[in-house]
C-alpha atoms as a PDB file:
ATOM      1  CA  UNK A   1       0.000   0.000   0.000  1.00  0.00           C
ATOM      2  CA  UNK A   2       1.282   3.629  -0.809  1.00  0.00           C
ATOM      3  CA  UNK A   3       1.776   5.144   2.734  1.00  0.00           C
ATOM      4  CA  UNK A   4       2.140   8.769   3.582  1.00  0.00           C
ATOM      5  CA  UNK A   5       2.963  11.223   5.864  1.00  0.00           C
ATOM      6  CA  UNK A   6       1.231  14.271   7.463  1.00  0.00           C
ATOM      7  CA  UNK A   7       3.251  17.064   8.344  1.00  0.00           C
ATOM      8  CA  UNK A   8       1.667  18.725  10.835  1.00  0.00           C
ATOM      9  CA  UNK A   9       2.905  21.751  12.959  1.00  0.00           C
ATOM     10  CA  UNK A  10       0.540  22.344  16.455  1.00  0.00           C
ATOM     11  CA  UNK A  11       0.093  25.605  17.790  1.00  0.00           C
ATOM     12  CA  UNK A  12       3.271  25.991  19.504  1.00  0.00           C
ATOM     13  CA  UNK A  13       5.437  25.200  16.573  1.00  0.00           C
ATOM     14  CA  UNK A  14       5.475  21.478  17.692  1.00  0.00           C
ATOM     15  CA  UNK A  15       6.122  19.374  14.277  1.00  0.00           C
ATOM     16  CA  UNK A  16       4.567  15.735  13.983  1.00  0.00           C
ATOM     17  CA  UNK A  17       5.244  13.715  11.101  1.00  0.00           C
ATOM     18  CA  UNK A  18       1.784  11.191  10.897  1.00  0.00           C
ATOM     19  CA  UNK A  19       1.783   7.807   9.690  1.00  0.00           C
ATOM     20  CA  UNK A  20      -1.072   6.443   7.150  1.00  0.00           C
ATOM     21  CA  UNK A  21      -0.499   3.329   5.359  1.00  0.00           C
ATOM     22  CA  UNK A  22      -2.782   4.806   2.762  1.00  0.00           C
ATOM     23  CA  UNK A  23      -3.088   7.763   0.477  1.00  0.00           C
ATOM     24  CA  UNK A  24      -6.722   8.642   2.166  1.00  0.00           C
ATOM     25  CA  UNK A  25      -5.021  11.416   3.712  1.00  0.00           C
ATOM     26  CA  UNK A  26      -4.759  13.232   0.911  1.00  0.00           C
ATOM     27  CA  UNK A  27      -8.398  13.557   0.579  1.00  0.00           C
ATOM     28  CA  UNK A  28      -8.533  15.187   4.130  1.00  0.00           C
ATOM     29  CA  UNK A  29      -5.477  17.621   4.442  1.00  0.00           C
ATOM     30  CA  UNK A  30      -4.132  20.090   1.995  1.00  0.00           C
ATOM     31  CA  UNK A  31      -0.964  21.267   2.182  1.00  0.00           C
ATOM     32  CA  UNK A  32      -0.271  24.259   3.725  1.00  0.00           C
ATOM     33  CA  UNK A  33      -3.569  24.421   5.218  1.00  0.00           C
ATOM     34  CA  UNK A  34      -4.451  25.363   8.824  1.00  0.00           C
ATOM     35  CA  UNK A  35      -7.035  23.164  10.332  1.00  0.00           C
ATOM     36  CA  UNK A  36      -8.689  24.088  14.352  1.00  0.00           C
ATOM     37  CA  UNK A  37      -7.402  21.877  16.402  1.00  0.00           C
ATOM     38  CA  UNK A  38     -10.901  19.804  16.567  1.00  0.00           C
ATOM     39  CA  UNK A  39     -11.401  19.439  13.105  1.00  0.00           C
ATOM     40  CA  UNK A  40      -7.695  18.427  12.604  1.00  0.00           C
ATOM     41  CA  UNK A  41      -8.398  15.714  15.200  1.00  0.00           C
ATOM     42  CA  UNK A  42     -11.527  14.055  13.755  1.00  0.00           C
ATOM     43  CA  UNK A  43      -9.561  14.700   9.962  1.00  0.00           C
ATOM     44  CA  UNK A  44      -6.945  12.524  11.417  1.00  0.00           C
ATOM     45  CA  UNK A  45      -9.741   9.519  13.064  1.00  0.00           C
ATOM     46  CA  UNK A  46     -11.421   9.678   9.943  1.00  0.00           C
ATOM     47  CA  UNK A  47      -8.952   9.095   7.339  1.00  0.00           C
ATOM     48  CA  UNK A  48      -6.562   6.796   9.634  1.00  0.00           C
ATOM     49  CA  UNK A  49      -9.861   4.721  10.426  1.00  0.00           C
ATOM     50  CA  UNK A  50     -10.346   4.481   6.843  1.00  0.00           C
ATOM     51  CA  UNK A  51      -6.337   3.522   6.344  1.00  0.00           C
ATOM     52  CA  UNK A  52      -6.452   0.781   8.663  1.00  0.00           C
ATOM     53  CA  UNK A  53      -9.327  -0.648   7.317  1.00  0.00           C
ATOM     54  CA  UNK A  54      -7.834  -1.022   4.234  1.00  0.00           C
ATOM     55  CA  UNK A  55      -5.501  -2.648   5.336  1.00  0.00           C
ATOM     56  CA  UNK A  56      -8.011  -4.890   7.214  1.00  0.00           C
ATOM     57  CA  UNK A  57      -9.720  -5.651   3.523  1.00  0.00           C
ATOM     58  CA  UNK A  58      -5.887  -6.498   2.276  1.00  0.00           C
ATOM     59  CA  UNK A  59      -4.010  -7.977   4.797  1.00  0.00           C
ATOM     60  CA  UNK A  60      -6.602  -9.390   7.431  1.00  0.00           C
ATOM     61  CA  UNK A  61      -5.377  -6.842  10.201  1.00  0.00           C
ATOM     62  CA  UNK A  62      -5.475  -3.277  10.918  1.00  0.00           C
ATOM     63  CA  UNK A  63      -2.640  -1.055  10.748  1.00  0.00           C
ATOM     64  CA  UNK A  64      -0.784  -0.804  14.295  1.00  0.00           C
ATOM     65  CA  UNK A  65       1.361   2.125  12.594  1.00  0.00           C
ATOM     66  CA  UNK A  66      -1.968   4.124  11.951  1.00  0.00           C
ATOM     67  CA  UNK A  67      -3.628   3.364  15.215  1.00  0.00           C
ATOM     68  CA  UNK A  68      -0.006   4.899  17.096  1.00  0.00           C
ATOM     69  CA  UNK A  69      -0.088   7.549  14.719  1.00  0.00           C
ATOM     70  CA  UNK A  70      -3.950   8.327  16.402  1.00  0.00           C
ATOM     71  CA  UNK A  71      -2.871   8.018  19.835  1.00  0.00           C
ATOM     72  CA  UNK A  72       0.004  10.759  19.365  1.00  0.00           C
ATOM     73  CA  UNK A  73      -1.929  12.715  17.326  1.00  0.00           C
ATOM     74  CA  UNK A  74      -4.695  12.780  20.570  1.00  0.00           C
ATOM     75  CA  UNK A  75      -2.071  13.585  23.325  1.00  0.00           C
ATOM     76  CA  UNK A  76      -0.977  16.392  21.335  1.00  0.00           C
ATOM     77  CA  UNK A  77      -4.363  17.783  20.661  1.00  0.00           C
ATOM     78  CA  UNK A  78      -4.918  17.595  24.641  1.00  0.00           C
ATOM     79  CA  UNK A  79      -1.969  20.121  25.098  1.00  0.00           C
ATOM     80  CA  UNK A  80      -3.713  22.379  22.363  1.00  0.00           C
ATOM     81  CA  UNK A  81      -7.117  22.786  23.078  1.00  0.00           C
ATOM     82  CA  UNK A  82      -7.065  26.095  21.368  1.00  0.00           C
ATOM     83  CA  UNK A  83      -5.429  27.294  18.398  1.00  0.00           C
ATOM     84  CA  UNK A  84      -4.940  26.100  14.246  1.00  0.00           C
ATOM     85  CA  UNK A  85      -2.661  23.110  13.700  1.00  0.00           C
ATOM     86  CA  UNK A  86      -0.982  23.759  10.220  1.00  0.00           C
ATOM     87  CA  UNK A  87      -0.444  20.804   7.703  1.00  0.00           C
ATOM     88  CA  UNK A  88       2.799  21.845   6.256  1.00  0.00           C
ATOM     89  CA  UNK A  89       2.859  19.055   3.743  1.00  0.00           C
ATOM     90  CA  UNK A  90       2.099  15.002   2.619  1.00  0.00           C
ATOM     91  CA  UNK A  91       4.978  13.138   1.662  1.00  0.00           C
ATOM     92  CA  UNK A  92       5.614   9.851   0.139  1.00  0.00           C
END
């Protein structure tokens, strides 16, 4: 599967590089974009949800990397209640 990576920057200039085992992401985030932090949260459960269960539909399991990349995603978002996290860019 074609993975990516979200490059995301959190309101205090925190970077994050997120794991998707799946170009879905790229249906949710534009580069360069700023996203609230609550939308950028539910962004990231949608389209890693969606990731994982294609992996489900190809490999018979979901993907441990995207469900990690959810977890950190959430403890940041509890530091930021407030505030725009930025997508800076997807790579390959």
């Amino acid at each position: 599967m074609p993975e990516r990576y979200v490059l995301a920057r959190w309101p205090d200039g925190t970077r994050q590089r997120i794991y998707s085992p799946s170009t879905v992401v790229e249906d949710y985030f534009s580069d360069d974009h700023e996203y609230a932090v609550a939308d950028f949260v539910n962004r990231c459960r949608t389209a890693l949800r969606i990731a994982s269960d294609r992996v489900q539909q190809a490999y018979g399991f979901p993907c441990s990397r995207a469900a990690a990349s959810l977890v950190q995603v959430e403890q940041h978002a509890v530091r930021h209640s407030t505030g725009a996290v930025t997508v800076e860019g997807i790579e390959a």
